[in-house]
C-alpha atoms as a PDB file:
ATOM      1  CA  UNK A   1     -53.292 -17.763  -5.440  1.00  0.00           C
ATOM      2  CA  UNK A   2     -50.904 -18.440  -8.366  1.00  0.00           C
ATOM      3  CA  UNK A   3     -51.877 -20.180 -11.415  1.00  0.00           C
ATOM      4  CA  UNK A   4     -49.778 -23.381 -12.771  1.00  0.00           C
ATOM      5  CA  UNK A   5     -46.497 -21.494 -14.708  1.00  0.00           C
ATOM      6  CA  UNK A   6     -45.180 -24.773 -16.171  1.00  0.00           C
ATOM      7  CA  UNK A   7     -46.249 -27.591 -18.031  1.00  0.00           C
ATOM      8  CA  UNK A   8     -44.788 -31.371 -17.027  1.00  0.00           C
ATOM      9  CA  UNK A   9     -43.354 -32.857 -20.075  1.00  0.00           C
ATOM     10  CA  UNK A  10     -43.712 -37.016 -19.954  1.00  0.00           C
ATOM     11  CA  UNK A  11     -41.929 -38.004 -23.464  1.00  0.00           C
ATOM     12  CA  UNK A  12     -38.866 -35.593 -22.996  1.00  0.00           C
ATOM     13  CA  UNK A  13     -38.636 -36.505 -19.206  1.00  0.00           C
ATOM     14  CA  UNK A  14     -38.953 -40.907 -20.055  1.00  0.00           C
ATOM     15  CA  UNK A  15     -36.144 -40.052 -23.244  1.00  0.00           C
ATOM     16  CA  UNK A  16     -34.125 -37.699 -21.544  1.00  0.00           C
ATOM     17  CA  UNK A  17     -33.719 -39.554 -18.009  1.00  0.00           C
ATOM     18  CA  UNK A  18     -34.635 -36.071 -16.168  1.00  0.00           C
ATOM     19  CA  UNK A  19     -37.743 -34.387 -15.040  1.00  0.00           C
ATOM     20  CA  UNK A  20     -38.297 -31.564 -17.976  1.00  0.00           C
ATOM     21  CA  UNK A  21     -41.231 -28.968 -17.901  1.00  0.00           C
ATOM     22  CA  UNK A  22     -42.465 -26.353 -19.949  1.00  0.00           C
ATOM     23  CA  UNK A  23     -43.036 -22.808 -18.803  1.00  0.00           C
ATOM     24  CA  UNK A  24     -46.908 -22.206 -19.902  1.00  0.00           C
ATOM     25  CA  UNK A  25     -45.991 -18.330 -19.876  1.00  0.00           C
ATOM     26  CA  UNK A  26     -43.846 -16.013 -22.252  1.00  0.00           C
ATOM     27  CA  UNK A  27     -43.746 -12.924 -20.413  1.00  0.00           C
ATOM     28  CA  UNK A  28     -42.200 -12.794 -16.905  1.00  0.00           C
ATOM     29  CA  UNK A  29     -40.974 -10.216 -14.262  1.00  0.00           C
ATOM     30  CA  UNK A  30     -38.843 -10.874 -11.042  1.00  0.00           C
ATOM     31  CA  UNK A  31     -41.872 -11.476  -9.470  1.00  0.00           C
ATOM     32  CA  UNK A  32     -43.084 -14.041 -11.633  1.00  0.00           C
ATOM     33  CA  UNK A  33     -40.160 -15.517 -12.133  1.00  0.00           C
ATOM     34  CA  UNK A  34     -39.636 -16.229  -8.712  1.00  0.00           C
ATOM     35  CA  UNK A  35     -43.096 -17.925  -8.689  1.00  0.00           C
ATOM     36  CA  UNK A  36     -41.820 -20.245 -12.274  1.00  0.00           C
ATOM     37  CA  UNK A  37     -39.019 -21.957 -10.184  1.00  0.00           C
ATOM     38  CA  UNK A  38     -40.569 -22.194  -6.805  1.00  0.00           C
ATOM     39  CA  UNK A  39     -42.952 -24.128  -8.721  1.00  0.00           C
ATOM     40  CA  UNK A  40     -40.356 -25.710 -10.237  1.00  0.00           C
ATOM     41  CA  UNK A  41     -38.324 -26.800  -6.887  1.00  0.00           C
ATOM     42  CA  UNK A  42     -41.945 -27.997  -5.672  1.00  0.00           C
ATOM     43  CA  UNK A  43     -42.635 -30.669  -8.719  1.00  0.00           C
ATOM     44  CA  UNK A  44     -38.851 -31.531  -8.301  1.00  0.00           C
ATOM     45  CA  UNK A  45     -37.813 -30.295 -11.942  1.00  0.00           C
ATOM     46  CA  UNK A  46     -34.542 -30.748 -13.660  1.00  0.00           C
ATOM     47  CA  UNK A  47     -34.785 -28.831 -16.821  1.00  0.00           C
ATOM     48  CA  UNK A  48     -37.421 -25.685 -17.837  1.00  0.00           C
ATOM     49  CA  UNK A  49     -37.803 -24.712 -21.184  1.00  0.00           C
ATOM     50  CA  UNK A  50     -38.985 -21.141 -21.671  1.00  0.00           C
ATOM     51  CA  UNK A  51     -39.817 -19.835 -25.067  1.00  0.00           C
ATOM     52  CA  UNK A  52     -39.651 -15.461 -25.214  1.00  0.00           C
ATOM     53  CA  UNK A  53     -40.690 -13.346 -27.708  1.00  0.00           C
ATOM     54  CA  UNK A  54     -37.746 -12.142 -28.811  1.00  0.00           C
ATOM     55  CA  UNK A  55     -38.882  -7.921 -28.374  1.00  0.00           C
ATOM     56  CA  UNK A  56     -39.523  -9.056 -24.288  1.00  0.00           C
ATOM     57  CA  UNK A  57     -36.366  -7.757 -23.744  1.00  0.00           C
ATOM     58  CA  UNK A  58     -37.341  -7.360 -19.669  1.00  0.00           C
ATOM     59  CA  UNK A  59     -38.229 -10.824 -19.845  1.00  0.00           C
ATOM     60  CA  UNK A  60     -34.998 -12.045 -21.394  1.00  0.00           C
ATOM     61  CA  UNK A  61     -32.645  -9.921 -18.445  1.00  0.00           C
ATOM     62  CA  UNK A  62     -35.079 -11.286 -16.237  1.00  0.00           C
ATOM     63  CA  UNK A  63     -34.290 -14.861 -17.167  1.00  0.00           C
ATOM     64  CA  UNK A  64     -30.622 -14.110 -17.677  1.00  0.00           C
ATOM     65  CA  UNK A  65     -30.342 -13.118 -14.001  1.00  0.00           C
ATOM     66  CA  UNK A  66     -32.057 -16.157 -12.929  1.00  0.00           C
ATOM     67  CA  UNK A  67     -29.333 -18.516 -14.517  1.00  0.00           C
ATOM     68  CA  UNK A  68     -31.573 -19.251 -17.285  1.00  0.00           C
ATOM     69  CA  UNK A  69     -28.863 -20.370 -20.258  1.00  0.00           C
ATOM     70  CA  UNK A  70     -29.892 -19.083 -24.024  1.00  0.00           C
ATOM     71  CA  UNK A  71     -29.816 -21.824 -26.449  1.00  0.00           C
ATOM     72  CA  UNK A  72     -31.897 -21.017 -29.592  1.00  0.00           C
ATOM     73  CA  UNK A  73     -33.268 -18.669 -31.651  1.00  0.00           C
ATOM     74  CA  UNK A  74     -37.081 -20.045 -33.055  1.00  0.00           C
ATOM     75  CA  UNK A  75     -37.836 -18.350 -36.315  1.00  0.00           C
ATOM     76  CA  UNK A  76     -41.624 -19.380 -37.755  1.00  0.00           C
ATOM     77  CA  UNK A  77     -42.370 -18.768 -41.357  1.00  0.00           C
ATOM     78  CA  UNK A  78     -44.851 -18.909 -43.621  1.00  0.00           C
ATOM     79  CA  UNK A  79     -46.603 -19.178 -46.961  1.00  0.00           C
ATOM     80  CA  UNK A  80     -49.837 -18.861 -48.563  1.00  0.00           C
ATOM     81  CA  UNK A  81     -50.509 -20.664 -51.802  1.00  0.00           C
ATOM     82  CA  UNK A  82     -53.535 -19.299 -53.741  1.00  0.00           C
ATOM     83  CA  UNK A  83     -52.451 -22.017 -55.983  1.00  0.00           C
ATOM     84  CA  UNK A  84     -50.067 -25.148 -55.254  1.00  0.00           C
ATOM     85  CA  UNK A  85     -46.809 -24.699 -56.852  1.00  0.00           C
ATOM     86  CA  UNK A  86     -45.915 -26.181 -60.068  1.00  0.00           C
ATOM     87  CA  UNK A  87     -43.335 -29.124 -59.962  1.00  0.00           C
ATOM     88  CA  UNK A  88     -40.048 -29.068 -62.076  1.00  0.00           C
ATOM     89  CA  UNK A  89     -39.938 -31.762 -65.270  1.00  0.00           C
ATOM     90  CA  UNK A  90     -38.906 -34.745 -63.591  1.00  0.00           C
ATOM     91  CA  UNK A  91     -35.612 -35.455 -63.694  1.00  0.00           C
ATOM     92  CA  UNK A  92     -33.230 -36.814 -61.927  1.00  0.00           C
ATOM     93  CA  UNK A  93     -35.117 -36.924 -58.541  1.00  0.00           C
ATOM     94  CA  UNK A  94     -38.533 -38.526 -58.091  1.00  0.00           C
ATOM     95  CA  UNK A  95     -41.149 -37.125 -55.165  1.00  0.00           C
ATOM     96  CA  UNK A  96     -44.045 -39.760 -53.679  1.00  0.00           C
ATOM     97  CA  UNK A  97     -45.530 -39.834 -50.165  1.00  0.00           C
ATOM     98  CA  UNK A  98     -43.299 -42.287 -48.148  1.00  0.00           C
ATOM     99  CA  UNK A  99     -44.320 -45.289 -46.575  1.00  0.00           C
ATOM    100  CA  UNK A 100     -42.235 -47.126 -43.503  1.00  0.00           C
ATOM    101  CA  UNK A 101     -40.280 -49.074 -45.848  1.00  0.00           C
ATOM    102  CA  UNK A 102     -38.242 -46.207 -46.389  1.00  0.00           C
ATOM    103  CA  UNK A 103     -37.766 -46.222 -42.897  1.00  0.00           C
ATOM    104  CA  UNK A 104     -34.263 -47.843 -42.933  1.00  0.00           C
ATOM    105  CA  UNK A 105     -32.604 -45.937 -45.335  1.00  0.00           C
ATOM    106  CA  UNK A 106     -34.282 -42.492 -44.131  1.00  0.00           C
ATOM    107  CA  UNK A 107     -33.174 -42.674 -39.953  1.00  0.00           C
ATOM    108  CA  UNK A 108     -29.546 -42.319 -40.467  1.00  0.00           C
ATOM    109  CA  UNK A 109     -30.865 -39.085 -42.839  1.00  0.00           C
ATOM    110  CA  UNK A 110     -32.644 -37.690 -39.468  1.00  0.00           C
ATOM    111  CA  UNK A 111     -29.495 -39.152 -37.313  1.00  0.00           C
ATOM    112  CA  UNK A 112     -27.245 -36.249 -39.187  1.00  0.00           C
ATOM    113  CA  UNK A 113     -30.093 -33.135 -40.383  1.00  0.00           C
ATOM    114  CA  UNK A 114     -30.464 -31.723 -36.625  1.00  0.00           C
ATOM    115  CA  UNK A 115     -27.165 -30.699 -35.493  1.00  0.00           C
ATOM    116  CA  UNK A 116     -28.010 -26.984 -35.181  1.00  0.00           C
ATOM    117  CA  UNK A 117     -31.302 -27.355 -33.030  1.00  0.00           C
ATOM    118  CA  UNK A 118     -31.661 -26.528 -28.952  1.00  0.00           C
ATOM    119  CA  UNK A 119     -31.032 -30.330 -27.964  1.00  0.00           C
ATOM    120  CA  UNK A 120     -27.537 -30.370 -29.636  1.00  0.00           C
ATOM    121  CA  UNK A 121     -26.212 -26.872 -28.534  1.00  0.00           C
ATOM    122  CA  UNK A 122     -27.185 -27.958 -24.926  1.00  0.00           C
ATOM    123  CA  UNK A 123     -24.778 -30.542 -23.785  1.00  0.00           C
ATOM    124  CA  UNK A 124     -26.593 -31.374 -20.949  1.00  0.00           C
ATOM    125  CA  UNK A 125     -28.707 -33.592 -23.345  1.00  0.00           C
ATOM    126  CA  UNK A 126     -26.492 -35.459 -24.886  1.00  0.00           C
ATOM    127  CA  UNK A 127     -25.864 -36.312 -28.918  1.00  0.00           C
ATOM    128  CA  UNK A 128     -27.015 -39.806 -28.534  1.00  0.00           C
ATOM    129  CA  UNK A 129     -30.479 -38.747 -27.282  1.00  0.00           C
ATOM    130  CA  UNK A 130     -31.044 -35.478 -28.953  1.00  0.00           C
ATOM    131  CA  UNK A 131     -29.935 -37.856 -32.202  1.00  0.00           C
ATOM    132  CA  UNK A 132     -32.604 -40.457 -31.378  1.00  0.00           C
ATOM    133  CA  UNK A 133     -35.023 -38.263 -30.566  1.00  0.00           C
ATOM    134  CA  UNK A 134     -35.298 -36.879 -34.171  1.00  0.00           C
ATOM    135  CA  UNK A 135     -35.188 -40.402 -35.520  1.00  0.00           C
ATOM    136  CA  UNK A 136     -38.084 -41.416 -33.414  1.00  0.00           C
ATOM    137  CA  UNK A 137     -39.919 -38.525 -34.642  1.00  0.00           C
ATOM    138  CA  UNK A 138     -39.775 -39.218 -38.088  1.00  0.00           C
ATOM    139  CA  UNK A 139     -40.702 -43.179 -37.239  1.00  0.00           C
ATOM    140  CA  UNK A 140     -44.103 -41.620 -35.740  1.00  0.00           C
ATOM    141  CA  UNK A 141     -44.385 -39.334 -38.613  1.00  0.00           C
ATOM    142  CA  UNK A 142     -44.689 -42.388 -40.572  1.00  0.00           C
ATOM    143  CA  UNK A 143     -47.152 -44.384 -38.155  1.00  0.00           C
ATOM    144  CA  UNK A 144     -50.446 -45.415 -39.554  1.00  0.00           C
ATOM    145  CA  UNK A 145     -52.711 -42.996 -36.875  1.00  0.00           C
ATOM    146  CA  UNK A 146     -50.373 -40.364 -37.555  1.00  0.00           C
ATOM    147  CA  UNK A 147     -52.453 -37.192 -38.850  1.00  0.00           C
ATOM    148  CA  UNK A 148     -50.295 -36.058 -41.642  1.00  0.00           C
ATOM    149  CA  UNK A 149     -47.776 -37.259 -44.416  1.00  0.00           C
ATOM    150  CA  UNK A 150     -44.383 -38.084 -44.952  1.00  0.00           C
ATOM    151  CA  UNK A 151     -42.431 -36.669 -48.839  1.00  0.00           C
ATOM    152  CA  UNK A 152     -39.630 -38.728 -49.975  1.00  0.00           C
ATOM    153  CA  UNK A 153     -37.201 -37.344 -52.561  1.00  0.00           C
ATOM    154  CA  UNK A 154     -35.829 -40.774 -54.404  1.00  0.00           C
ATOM    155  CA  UNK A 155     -32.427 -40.491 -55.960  1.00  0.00           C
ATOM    156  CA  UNK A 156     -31.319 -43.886 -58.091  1.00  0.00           C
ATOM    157  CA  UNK A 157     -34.232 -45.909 -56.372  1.00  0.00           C
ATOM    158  CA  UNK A 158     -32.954 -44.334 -52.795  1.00  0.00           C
ATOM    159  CA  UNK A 159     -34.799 -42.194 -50.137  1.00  0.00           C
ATOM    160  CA  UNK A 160     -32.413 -39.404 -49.941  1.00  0.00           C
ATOM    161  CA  UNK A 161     -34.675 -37.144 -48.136  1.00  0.00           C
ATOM    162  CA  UNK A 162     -37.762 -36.308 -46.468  1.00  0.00           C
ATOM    163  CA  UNK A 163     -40.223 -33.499 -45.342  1.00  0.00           C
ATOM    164  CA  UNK A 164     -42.953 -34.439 -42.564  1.00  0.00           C
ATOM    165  CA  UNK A 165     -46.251 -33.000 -43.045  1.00  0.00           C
ATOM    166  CA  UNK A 166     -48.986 -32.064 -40.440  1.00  0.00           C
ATOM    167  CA  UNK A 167     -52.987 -30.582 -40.390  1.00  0.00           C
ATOM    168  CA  UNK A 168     -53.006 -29.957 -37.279  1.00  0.00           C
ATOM    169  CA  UNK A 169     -52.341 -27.163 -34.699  1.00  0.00           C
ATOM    170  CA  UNK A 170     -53.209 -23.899 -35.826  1.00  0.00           C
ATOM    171  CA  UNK A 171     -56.978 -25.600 -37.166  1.00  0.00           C
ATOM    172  CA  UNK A 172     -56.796 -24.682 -40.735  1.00  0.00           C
ATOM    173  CA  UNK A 173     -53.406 -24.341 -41.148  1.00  0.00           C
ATOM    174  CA  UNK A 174     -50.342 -26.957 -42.640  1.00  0.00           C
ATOM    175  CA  UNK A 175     -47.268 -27.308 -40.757  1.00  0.00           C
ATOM    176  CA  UNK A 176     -44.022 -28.554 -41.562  1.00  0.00           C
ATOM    177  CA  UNK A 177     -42.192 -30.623 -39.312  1.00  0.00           C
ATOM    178  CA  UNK A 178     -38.793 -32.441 -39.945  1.00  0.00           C
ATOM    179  CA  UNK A 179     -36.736 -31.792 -43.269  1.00  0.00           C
ATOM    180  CA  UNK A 180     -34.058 -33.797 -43.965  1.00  0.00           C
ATOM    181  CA  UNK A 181     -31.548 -34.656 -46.934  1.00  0.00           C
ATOM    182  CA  UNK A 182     -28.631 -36.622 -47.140  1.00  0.00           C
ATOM    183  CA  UNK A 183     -25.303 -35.458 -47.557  1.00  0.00           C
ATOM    184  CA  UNK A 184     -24.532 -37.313 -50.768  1.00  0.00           C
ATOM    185  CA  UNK A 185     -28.053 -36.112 -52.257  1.00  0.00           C
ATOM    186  CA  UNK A 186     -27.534 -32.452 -51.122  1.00  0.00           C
ATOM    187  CA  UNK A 187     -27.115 -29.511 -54.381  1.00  0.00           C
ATOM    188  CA  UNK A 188     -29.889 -32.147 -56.208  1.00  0.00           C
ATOM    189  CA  UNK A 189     -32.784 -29.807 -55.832  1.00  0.00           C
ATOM    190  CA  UNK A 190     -34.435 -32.264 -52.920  1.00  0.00           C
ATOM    191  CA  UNK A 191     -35.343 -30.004 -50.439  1.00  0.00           C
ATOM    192  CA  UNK A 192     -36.718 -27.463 -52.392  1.00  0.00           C
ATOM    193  CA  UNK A 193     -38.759 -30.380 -54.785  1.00  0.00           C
ATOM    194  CA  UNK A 194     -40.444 -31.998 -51.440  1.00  0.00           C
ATOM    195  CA  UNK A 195     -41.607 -28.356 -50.384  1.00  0.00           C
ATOM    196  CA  UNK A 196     -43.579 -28.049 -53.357  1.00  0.00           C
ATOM    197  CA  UNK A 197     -44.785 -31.321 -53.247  1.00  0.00           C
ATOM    198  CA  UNK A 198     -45.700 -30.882 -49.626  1.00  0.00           C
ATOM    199  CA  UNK A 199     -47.732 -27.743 -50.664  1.00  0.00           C
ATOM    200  CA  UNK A 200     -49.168 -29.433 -52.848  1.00  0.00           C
ATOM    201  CA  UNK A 201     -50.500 -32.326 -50.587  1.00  0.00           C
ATOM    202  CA  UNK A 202     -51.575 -29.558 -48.329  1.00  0.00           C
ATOM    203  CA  UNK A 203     -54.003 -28.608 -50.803  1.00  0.00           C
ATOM    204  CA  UNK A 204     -54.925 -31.401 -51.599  1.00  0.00           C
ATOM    205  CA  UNK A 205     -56.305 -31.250 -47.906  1.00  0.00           C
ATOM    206  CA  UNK A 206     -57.438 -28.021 -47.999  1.00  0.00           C
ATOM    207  CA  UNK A 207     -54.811 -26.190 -46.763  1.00  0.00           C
ATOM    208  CA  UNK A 208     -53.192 -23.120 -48.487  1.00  0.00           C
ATOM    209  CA  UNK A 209     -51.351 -21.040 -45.587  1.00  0.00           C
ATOM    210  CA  UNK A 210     -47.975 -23.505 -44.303  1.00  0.00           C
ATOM    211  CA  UNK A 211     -45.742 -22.716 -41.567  1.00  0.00           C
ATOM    212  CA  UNK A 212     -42.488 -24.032 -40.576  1.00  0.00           C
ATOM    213  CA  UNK A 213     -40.428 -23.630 -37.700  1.00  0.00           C
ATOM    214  CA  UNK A 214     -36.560 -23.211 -37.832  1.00  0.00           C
ATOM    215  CA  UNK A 215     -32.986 -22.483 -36.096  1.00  0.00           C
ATOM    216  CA  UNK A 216     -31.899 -18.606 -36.373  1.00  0.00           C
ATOM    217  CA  UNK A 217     -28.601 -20.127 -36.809  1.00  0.00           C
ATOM    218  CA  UNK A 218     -29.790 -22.591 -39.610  1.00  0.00           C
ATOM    219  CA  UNK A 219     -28.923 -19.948 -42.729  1.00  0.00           C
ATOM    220  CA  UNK A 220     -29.346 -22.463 -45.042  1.00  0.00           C
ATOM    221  CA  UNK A 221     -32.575 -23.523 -44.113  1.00  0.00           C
ATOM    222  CA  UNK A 222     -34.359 -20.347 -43.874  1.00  0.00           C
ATOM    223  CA  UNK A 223     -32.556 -19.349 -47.304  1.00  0.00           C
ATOM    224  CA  UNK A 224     -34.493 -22.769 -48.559  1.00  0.00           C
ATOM    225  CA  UNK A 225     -37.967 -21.718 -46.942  1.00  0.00           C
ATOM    226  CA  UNK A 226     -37.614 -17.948 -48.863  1.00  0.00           C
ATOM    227  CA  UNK A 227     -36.967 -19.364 -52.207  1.00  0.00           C
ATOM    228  CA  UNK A 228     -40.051 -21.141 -51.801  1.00  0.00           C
ATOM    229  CA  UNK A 229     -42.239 -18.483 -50.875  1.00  0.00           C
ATOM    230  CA  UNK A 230     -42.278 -18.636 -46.926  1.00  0.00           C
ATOM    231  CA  UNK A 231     -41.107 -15.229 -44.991  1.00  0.00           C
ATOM    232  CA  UNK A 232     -40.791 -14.681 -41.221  1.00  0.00           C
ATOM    233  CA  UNK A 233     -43.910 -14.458 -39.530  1.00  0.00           C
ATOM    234  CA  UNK A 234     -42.515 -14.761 -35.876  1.00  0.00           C
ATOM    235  CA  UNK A 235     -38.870 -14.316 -33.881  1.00  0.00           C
ATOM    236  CA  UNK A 236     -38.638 -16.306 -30.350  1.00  0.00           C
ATOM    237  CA  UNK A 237     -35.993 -17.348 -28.061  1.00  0.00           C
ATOM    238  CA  UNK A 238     -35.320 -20.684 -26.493  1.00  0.00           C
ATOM    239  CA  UNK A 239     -33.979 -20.882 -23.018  1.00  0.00           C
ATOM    240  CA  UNK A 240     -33.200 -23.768 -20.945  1.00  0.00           C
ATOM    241  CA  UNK A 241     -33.197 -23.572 -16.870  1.00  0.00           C
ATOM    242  CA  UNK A 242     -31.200 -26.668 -15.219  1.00  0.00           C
ATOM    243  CA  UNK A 243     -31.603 -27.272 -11.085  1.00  0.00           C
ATOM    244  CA  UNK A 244     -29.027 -28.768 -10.085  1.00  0.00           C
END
């Protein structure tokens, strides 16, 4: 008997108008592959997503031969912080915790800071929902039962930027969710103040090791995470399955 290969994903299938699933495995062979989409066909699925470690590479022909179309490369990174980082003098930029009043100025920031990720370089997606998706991500970063924080970077009484902030998943462990600046802010020295200040309200919580998940493509991101202490702690690949 074969065990369940893929997860059901409600909130991408409701935004996305299609039935989307996860695969629950990150190894396969032919054999097991065959298994993934029969299970697939039976739960009627649209869309797979299969995450491979990036050395599998008998996995990845496998899923190459199987129509399965590449559209990411996942880097994680991370940093441990015996001690939080120091902040710069204050200057020109102020960092605070954000609250949803910053709500309207910081969505059309989240509209435009995704462009590179798996939901954009997939066209079967669509930019309207891939750029509402991120928007509504950062609204229920900012909810009142969300377990986390939100860091603003203010420029001339603005909220020019933000980083989201989460305890949970690894236990023990801070993770870093959306980071966003706007254009006009960009060069100012936001991004790399609301890292520290997001360490910093990690330990405050009792978290010292962070991790943060990016977009091989994204160079100037993962140049942003290295400057601030984080190195590659794991390479995987994103692949997307359509039935049609």
């Amino acid at each position: 008997m074969n065990s369940r290969l893929i997860d059901y994903m409600p909130w991408d299938s409701a935004h996305f108008g299609v039935r989307i699933a996860r695969a629950t495995c990150r190894k396969v062979d032919t054999e097991r592959c065959g298994v993934l989409l029969r299970q697939c066909r039976e739960q009627r699925i649209d869309c797979l997503y299969f995450l491979a470690d990036a050395a599998e590479q008998d996995t990845i022909l496998v899923l190459q031969s199987n129509g399965f179309d590449f559209v990411d490369i996942r880097l994680t990174l991370a940093a441990h912080f015996e001690a939080p980082p120091a902040m710069s003098p204050a200057g020109i930029l102020r960092f605070r915790l954000g609250n949803q009043r910053d709500l309207d100025q910081l969505l059309p920031v989240a509209g435009a800071s995704f462009v590179q990720s798996r939901f954009y370089v997939d066209p079967r997606f669509g930019h309207d929902k891939a750029t509402r998706m991120y928007q509504i991500w950062l609204q229920r970063s900012f909810a009142e039962e969300s377990d986390g924080a939100v860091v603003v970077a203010e420029h001339d009484g603005a909220a020019v930027g933000f980083v989201t902030c989460h305890l949970q998943k690894p236990a023990g462990e801070g993770n870093i969710g959306l980071v966003g600046v706007a254009e006009a802010a960009r060069g100012l020295g936001c991004a790399g103040g609301m890292l520290k200040y997001a360490a910093r309200w990690f330990a405050s919580q009792g978290m010292v090791r962070l991790n943060v998940v990016t977009q091989g493509r994204n160079i100037a991101a993962q140049r942003l995470y290295q400057r601030n202490g984080f190195v590659t702690r794991s390479v995987a690949l994103w692949f997307h399955k359509w039935f049609d």
